[in-house]
C-alpha atoms as a PDB file:
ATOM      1  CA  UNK A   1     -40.647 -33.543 -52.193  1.00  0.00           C
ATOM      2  CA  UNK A   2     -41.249 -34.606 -48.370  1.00  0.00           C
ATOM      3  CA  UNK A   3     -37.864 -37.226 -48.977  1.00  0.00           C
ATOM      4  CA  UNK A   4     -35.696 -34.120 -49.994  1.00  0.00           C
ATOM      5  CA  UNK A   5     -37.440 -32.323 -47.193  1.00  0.00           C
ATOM      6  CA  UNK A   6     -36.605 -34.955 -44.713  1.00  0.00           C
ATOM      7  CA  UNK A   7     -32.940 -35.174 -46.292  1.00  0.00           C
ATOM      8  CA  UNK A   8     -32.665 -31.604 -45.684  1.00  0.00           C
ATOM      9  CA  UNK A   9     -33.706 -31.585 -41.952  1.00  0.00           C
ATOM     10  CA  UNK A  10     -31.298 -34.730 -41.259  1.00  0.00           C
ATOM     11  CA  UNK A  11     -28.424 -33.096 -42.859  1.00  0.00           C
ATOM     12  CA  UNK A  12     -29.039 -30.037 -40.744  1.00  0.00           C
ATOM     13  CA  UNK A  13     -29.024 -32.237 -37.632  1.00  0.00           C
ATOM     14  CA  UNK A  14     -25.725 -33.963 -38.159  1.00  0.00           C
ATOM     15  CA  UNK A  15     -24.174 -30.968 -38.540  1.00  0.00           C
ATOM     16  CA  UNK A  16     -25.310 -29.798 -35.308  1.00  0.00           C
ATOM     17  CA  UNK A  17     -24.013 -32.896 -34.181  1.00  0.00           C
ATOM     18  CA  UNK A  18     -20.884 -32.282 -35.626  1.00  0.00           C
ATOM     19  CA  UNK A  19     -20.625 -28.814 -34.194  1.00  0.00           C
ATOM     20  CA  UNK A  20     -21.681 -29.645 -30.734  1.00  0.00           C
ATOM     21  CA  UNK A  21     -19.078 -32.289 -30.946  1.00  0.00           C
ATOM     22  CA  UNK A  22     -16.189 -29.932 -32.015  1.00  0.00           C
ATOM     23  CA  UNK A  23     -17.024 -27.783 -29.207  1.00  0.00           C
ATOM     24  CA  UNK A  24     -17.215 -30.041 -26.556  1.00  0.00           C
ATOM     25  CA  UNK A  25     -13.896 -31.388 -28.151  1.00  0.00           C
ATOM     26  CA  UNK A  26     -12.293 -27.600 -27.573  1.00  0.00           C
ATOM     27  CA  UNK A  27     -13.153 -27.349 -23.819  1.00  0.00           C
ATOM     28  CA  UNK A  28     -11.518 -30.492 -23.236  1.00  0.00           C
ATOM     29  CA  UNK A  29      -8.064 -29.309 -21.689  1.00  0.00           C
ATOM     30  CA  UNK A  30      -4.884 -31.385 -21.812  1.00  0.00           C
ATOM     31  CA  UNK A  31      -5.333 -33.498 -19.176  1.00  0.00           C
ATOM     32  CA  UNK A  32      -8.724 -34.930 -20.812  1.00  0.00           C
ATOM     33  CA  UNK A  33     -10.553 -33.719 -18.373  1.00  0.00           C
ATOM     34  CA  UNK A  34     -13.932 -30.920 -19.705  1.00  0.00           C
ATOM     35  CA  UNK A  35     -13.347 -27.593 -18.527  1.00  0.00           C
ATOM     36  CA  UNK A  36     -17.374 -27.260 -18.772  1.00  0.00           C
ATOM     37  CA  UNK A  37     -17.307 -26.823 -14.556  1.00  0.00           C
ATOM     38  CA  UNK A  38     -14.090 -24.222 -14.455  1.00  0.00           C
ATOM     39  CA  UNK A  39     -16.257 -22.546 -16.322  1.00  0.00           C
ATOM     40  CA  UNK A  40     -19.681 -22.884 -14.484  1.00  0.00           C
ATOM     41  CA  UNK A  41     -16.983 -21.102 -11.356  1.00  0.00           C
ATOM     42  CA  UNK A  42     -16.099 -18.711 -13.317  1.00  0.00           C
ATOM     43  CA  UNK A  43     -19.532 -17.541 -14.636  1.00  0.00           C
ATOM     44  CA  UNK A  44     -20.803 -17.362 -10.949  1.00  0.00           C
ATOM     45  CA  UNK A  45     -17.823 -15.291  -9.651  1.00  0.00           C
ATOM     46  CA  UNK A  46     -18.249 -13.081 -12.692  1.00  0.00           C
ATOM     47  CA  UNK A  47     -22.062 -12.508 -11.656  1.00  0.00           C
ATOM     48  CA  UNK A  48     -21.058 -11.954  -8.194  1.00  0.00           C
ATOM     49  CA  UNK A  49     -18.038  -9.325  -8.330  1.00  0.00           C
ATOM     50  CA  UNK A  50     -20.875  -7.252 -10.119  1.00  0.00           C
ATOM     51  CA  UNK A  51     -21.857  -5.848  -6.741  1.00  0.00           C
ATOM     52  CA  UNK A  52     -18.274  -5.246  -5.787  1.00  0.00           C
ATOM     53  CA  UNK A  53     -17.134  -3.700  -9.277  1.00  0.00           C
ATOM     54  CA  UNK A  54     -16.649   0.115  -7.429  1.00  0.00           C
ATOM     55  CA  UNK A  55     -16.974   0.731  -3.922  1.00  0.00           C
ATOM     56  CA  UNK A  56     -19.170   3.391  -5.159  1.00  0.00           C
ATOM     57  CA  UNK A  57     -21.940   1.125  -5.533  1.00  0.00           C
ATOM     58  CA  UNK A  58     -20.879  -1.358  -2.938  1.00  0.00           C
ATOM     59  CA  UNK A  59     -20.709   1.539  -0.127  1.00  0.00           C
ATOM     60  CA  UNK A  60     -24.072   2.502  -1.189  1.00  0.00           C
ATOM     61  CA  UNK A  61     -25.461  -1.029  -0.408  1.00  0.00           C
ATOM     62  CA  UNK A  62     -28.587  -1.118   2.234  1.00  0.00           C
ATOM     63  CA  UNK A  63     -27.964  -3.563   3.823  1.00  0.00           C
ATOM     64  CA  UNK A  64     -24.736  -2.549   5.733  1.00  0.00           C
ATOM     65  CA  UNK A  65     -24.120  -0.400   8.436  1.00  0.00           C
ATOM     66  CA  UNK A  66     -21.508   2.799   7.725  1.00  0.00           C
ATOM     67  CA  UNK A  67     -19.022   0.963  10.114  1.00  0.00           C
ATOM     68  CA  UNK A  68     -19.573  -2.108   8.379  1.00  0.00           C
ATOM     69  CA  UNK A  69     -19.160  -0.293   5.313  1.00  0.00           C
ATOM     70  CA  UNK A  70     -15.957   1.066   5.725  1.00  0.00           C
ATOM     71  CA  UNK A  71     -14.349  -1.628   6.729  1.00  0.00           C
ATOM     72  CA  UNK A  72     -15.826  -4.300   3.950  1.00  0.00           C
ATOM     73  CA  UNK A  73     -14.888  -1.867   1.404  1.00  0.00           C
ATOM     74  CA  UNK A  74     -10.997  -1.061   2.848  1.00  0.00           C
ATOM     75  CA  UNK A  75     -10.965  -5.129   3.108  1.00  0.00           C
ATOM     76  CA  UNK A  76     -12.408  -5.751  -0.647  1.00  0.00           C
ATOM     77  CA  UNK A  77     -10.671  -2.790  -2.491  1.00  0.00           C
ATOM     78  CA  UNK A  78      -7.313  -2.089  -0.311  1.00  0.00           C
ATOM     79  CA  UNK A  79      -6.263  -4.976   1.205  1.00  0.00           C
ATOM     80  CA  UNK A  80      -6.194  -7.377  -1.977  1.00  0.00           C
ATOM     81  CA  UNK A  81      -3.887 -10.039  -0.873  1.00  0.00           C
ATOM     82  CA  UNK A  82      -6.184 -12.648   0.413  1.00  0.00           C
ATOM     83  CA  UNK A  83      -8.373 -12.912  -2.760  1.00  0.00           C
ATOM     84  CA  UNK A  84      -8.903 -16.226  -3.579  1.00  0.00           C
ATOM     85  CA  UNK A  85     -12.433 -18.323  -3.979  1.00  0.00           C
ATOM     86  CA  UNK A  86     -14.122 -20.066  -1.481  1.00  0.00           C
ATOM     87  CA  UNK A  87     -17.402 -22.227  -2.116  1.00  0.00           C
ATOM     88  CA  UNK A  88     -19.945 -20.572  -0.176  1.00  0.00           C
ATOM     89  CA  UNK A  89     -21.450 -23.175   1.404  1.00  0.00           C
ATOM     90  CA  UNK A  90     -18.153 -24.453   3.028  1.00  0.00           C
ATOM     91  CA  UNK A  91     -17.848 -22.211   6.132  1.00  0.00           C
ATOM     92  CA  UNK A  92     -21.564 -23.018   6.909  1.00  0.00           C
ATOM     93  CA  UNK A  93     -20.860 -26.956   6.661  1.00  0.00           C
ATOM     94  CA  UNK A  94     -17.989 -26.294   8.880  1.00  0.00           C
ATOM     95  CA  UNK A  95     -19.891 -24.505  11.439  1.00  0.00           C
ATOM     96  CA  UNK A  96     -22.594 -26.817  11.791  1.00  0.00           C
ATOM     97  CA  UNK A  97     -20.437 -29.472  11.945  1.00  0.00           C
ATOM     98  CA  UNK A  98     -18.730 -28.604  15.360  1.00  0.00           C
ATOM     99  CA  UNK A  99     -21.688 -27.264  16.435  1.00  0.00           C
ATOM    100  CA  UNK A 100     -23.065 -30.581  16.256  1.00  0.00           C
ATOM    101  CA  UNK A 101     -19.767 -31.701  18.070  1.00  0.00           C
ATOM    102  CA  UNK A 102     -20.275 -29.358  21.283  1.00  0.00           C
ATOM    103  CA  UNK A 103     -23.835 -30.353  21.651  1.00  0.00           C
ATOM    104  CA  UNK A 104     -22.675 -33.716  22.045  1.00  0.00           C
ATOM    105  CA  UNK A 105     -20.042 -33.247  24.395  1.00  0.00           C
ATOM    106  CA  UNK A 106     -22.989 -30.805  26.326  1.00  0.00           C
ATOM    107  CA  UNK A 107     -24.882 -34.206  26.926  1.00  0.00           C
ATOM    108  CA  UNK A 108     -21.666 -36.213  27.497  1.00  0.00           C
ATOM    109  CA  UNK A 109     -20.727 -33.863  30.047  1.00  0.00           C
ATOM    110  CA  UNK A 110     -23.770 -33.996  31.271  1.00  0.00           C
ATOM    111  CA  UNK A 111     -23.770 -37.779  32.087  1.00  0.00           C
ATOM    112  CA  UNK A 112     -20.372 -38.327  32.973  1.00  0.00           C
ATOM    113  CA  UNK A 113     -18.956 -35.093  35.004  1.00  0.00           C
ATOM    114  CA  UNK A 114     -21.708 -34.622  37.874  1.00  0.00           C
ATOM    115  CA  UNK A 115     -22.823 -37.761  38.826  1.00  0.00           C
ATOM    116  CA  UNK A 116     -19.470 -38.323  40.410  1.00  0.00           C
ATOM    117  CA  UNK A 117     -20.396 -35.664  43.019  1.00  0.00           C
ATOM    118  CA  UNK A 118     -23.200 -36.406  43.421  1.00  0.00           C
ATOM    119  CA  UNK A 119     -23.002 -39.988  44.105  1.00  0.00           C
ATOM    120  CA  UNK A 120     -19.690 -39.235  47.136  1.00  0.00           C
ATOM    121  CA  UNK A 121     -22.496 -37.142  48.683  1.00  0.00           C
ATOM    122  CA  UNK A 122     -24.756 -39.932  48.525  1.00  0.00           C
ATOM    123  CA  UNK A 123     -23.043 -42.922  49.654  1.00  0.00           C
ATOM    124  CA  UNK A 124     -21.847 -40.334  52.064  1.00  0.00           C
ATOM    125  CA  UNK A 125     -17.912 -40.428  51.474  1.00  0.00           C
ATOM    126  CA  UNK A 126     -17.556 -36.634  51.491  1.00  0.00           C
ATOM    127  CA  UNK A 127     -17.842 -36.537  55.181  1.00  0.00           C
ATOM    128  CA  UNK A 128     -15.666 -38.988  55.361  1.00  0.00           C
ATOM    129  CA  UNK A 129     -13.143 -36.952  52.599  1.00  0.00           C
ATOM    130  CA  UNK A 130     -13.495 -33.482  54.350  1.00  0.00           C
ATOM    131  CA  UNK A 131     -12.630 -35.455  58.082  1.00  0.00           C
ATOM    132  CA  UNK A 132      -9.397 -36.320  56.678  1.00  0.00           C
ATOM    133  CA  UNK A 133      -5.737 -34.630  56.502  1.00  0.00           C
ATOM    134  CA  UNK A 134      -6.671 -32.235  54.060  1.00  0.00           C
ATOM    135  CA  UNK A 135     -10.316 -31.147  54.762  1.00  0.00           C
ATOM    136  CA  UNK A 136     -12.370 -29.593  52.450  1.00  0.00           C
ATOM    137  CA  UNK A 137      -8.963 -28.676  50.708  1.00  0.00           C
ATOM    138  CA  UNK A 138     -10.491 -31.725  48.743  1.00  0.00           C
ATOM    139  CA  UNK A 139     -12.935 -29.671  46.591  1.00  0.00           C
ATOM    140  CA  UNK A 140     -10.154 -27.900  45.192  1.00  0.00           C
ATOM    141  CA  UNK A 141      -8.989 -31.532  44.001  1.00  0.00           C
ATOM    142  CA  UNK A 142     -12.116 -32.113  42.610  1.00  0.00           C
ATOM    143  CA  UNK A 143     -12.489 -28.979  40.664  1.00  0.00           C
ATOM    144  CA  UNK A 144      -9.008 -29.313  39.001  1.00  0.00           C
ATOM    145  CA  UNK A 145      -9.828 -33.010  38.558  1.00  0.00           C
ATOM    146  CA  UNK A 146     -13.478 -32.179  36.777  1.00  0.00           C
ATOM    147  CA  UNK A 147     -11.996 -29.314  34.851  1.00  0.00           C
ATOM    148  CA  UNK A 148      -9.442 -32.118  33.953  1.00  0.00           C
ATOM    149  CA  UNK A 149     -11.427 -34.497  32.676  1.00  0.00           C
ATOM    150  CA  UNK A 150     -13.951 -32.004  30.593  1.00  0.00           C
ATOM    151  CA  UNK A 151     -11.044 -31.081  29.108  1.00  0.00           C
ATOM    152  CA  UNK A 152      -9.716 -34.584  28.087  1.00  0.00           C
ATOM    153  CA  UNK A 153     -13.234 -34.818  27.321  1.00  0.00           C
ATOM    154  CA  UNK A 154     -13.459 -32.196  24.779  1.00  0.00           C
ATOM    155  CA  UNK A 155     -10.345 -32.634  23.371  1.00  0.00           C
ATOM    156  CA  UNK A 156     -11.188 -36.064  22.291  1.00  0.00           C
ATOM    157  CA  UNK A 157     -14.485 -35.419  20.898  1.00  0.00           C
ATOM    158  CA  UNK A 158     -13.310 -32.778  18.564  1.00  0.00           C
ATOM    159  CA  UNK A 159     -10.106 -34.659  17.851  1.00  0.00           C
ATOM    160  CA  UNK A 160     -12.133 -37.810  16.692  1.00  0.00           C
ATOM    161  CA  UNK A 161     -15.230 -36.071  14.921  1.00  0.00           C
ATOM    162  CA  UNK A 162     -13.327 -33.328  13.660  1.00  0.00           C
ATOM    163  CA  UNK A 163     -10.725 -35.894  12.275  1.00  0.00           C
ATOM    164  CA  UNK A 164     -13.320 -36.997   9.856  1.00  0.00           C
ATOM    165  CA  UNK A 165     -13.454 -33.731   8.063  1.00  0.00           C
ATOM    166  CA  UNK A 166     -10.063 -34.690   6.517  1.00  0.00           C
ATOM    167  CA  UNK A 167     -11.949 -37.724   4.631  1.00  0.00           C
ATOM    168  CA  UNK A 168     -13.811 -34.675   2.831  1.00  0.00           C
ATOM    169  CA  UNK A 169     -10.609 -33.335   1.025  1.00  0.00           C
ATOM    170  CA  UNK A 170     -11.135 -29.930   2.056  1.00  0.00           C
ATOM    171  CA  UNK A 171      -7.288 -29.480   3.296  1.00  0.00           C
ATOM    172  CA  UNK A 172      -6.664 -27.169  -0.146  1.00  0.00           C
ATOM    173  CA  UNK A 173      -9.027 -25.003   1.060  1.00  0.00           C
ATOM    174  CA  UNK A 174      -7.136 -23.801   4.115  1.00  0.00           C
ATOM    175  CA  UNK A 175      -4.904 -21.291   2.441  1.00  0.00           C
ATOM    176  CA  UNK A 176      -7.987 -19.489   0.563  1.00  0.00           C
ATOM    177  CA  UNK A 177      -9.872 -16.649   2.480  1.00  0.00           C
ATOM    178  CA  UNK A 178     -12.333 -16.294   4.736  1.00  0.00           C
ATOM    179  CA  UNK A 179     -15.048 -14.633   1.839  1.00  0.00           C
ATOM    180  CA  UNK A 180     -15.666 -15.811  -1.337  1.00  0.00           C
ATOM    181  CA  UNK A 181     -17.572 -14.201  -4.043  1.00  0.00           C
ATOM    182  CA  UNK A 182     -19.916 -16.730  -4.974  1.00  0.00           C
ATOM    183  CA  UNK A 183     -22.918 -14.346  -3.299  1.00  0.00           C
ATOM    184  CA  UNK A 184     -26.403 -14.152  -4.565  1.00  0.00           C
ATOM    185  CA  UNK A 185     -29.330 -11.604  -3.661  1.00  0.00           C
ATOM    186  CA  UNK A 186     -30.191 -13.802  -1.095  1.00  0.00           C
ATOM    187  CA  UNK A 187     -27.410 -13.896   0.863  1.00  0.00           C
ATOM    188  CA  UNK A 188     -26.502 -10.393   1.433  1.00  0.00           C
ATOM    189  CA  UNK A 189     -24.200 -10.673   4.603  1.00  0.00           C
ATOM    190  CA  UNK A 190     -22.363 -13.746   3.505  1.00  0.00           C
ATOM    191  CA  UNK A 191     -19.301 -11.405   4.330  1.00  0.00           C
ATOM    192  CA  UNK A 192     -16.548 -10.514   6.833  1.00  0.00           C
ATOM    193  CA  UNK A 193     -14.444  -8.197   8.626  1.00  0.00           C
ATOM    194  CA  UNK A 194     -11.646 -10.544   8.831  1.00  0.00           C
ATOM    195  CA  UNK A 195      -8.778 -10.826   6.448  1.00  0.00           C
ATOM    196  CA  UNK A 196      -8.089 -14.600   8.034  1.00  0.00           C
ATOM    197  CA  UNK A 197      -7.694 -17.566   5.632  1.00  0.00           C
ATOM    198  CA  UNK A 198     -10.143 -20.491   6.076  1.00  0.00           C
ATOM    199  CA  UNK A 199      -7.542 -22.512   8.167  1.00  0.00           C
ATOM    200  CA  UNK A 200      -7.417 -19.404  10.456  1.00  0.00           C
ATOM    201  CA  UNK A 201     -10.872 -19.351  10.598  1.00  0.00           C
ATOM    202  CA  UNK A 202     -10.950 -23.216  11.724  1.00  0.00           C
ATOM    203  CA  UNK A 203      -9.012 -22.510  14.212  1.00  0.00           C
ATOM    204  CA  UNK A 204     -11.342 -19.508  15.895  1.00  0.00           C
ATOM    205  CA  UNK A 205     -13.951 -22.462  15.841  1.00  0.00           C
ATOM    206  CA  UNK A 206     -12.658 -25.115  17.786  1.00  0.00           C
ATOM    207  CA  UNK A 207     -11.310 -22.295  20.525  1.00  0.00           C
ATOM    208  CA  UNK A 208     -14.988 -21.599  20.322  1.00  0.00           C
ATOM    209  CA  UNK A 209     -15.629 -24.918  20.771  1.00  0.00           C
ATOM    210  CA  UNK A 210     -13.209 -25.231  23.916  1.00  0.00           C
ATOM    211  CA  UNK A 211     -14.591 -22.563  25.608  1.00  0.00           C
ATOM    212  CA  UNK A 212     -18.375 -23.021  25.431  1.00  0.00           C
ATOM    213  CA  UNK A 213     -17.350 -26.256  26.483  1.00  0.00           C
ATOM    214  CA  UNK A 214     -15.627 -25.578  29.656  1.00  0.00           C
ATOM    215  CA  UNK A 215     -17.692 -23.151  30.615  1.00  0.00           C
ATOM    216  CA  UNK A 216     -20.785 -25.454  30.607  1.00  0.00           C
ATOM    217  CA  UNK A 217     -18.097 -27.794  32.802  1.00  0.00           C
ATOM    218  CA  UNK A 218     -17.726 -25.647  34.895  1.00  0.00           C
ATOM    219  CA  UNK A 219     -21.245 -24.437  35.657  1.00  0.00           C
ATOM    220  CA  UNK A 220     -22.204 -28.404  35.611  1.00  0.00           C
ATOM    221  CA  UNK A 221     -19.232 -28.628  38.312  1.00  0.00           C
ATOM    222  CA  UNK A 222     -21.306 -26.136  40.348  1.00  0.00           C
ATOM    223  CA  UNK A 223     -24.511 -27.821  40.069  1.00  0.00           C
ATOM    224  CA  UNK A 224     -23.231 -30.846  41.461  1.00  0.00           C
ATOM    225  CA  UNK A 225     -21.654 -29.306  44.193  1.00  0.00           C
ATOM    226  CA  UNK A 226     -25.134 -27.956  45.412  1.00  0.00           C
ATOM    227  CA  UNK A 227     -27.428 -30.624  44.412  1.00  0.00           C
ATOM    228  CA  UNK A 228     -28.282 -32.825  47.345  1.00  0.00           C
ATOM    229  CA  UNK A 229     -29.205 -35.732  45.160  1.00  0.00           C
ATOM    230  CA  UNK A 230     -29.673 -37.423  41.468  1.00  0.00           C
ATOM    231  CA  UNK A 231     -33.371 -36.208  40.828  1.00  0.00           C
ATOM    232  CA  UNK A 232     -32.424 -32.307  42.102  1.00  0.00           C
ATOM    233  CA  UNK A 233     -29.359 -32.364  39.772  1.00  0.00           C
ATOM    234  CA  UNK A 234     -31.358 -33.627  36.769  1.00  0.00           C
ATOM    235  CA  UNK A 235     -34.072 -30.896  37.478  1.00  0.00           C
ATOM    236  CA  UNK A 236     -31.157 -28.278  37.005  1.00  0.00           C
ATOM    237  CA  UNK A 237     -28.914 -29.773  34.323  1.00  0.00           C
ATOM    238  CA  UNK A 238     -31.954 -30.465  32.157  1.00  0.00           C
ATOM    239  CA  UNK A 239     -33.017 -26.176  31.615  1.00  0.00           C
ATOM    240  CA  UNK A 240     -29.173 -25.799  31.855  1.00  0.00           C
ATOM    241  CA  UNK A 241     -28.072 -27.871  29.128  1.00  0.00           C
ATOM    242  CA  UNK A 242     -31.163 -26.260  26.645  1.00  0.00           C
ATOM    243  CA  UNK A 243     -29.709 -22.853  27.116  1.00  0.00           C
ATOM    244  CA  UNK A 244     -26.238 -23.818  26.150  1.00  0.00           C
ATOM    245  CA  UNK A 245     -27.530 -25.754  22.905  1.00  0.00           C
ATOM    246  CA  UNK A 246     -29.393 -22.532  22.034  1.00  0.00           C
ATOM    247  CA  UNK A 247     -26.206 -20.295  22.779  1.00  0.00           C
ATOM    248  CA  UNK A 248     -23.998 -22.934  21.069  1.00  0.00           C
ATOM    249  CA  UNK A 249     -25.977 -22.367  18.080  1.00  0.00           C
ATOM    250  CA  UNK A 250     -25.897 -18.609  17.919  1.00  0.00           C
ATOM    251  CA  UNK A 251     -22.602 -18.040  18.747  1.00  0.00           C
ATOM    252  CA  UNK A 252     -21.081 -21.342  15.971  1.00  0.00           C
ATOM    253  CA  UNK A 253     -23.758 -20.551  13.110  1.00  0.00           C
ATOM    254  CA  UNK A 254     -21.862 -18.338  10.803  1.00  0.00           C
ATOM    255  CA  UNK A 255     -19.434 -17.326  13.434  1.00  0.00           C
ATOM    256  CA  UNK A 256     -17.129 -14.246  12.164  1.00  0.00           C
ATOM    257  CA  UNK A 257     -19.577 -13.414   9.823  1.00  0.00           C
ATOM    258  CA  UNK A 258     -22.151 -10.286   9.511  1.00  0.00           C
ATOM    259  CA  UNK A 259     -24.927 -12.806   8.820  1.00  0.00           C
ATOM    260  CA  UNK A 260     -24.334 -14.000  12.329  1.00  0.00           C
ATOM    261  CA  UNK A 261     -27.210 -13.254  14.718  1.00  0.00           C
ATOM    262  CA  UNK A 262     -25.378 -12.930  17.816  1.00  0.00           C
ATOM    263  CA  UNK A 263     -23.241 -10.124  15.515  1.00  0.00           C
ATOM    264  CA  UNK A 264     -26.567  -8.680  14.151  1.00  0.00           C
ATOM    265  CA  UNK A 265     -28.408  -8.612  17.619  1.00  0.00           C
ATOM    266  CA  UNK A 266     -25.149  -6.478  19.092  1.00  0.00           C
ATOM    267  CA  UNK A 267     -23.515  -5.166  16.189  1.00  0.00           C
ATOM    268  CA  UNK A 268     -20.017  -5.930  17.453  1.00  0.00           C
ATOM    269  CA  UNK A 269     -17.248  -7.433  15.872  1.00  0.00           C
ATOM    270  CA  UNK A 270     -15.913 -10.317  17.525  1.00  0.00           C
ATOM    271  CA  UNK A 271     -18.486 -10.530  19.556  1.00  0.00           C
ATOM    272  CA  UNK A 272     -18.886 -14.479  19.134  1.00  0.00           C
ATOM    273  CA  UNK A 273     -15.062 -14.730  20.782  1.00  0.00           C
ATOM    274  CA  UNK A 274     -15.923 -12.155  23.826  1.00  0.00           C
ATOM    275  CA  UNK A 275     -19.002 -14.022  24.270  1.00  0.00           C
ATOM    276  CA  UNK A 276     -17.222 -17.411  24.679  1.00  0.00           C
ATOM    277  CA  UNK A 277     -14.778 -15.607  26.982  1.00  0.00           C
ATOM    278  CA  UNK A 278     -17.355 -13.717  28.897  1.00  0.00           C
ATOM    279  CA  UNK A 279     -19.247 -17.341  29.516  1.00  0.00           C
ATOM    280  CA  UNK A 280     -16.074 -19.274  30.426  1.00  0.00           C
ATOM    281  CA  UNK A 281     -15.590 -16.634  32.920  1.00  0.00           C
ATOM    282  CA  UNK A 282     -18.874 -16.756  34.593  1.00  0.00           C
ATOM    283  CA  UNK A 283     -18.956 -19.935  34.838  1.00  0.00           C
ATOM    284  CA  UNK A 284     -15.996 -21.229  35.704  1.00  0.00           C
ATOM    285  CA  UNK A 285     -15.987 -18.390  38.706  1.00  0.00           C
ATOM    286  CA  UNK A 286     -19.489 -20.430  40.377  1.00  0.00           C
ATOM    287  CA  UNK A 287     -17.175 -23.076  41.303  1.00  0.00           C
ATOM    288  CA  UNK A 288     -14.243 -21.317  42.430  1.00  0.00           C
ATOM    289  CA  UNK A 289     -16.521 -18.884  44.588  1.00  0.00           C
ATOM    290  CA  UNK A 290     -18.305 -22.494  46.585  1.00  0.00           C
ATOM    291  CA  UNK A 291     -14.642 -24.063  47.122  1.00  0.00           C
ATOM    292  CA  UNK A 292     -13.737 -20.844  48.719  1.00  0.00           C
ATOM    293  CA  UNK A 293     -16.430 -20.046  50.600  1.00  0.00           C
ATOM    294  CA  UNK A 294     -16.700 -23.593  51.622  1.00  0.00           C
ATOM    295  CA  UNK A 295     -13.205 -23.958  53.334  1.00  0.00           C
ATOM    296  CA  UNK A 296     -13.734 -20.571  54.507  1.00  0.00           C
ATOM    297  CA  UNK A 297     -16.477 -21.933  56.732  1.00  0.00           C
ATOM    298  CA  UNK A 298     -14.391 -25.143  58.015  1.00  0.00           C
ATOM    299  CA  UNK A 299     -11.665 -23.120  58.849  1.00  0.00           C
ATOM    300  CA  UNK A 300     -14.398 -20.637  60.668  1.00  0.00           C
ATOM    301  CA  UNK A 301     -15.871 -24.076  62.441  1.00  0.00           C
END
């Protein structure tokens, strides 16, 4: 009795067997390859376009403003054209990555761009440069020459670094848009204004990039033109550089996107591009104003 028992339960196994097999052998597509993943992706965008299934419910969701509102829901119902998936997770890679990028050229700026200055004052060859033909016409020189360089600078650091991205194979990506679908509970604001294509997006970044960047060159340009000496520059650069880590990392984290906290502390859109702007023009006036105001006085004298 237990025999024909056992004989029963191993016959219903191998059938199982056989059935799981057949199945597995039916999502196998022509190329050999299992389709098992396509549709994992196509399960999770399912789950996620529930929230988005009638603008009824979406323009009902908390946790948008009715500005933001409006325009998600004219982006995700009216403007159709740039629908394609995105993995979630690949816009935050991106942005950490060249965030990572412009706090190193922040330090490498830091070393190489003001110690030049500071070192002519020091060995006292800036008396000797503002004695000659051209006066203290020769801070202009410098200032181009600085700007110059930080720009080489940067160029080459995001040229090289961001270079390696293409070892990632994430070049079919540019063409898809800026917001996916794949959004959980969690990650409410994982959204955007923008109807820009990931490649478009990339490109926002590095200008981002750029003009953090030369903005911190050019305030770095001013504190070397006032610092007497290596220790009082150090003392300056140090707070200096700290601030433009922390406002490197709220303007790049997320940039374009309502999850942003530069974007949730002002609510405006954009904001991480007018704050790049705003900061390159602050701080790349500081210079400008002590090379004027500096020949000013020699041609006073």
């Amino acid at each position: 009795m237990v025999s024909i028992f056992l004989l029963a339960i191993l016959e219903e196994e191998k059938e199982t067997v056989k059935q799981r097999d057949a199945i597995q052998q039916d999502l196998i597509d022509d190329t050999g390859h299992s389709m098992v993943n396509n549709i994992d992706v196509l399960q999770k965008l399912f789950n996620s376009m529930k929230q988005f299934d009638s603008s009824d419910v979406f323009l009902n969701n908390e946790h948008y403003t009715e500005k933001e509102r409006e325009r998600l829901s004219e982006t995700l119902f009216i403007e159709e054209g740039w629908r394609n998936i995105l993995p979630t997770d690949l816009t935050m890679i991106f942005a950490a990555h060249f965030e990572s990028i412009l706090k190193l050229l922040i330090f490498l700026l830091s070393l190489l761009i003001p110690s030049v200055f500071v070192r002519d004052r020091l060995l006292g060859l800036q008396k000797i440069q503002w004695s000659s033909r051209h006066g203290r016409k020769i801070l202009w020189t410098q200032f181009a020459s600085g700007m110059t360089a930080s720009f080489l600078l940067i160029t080459c650091g995001v040229g090289f670094f961001g270079s390696l991205l293409y070892f990632t194979d994430f070049t079919h990506y540019f063409s898809n848009g800026l917001n996916s679908f794949f959004i959980g509970s969690e990650e409410p604001l994982l959204l955007s204004f923008y109807q820009w294509t990931f490649g478009q997006w990339l490109v926002r970044v590095v200008v981002l990039v750029y003009l953090i960047g030369m903005a911190y060159s050019g305030i770095v340009l001013f504190l070397s033109q006032t610092s007497k000496h290596y220790l009082s520059l150090l003392m300056k650069i140090i707070p200096v550089g700290f601030v433009f880590i922390f406002i490197a990392n709220r303007v790049l984290k997320d940039a374009f996107y309502l999850k942003n906290e530069l974007y949730q502390w002002i609510r405006i859109p954009m904001i991480e591009l007018y704050a790049g702007i705003f900061l390159f023009v602050i701080c790349i006036s500081l210079p400008i104003i002590y090379c004027i105001r500096r020949q000013n006085k020699d041609l006073l004298n």
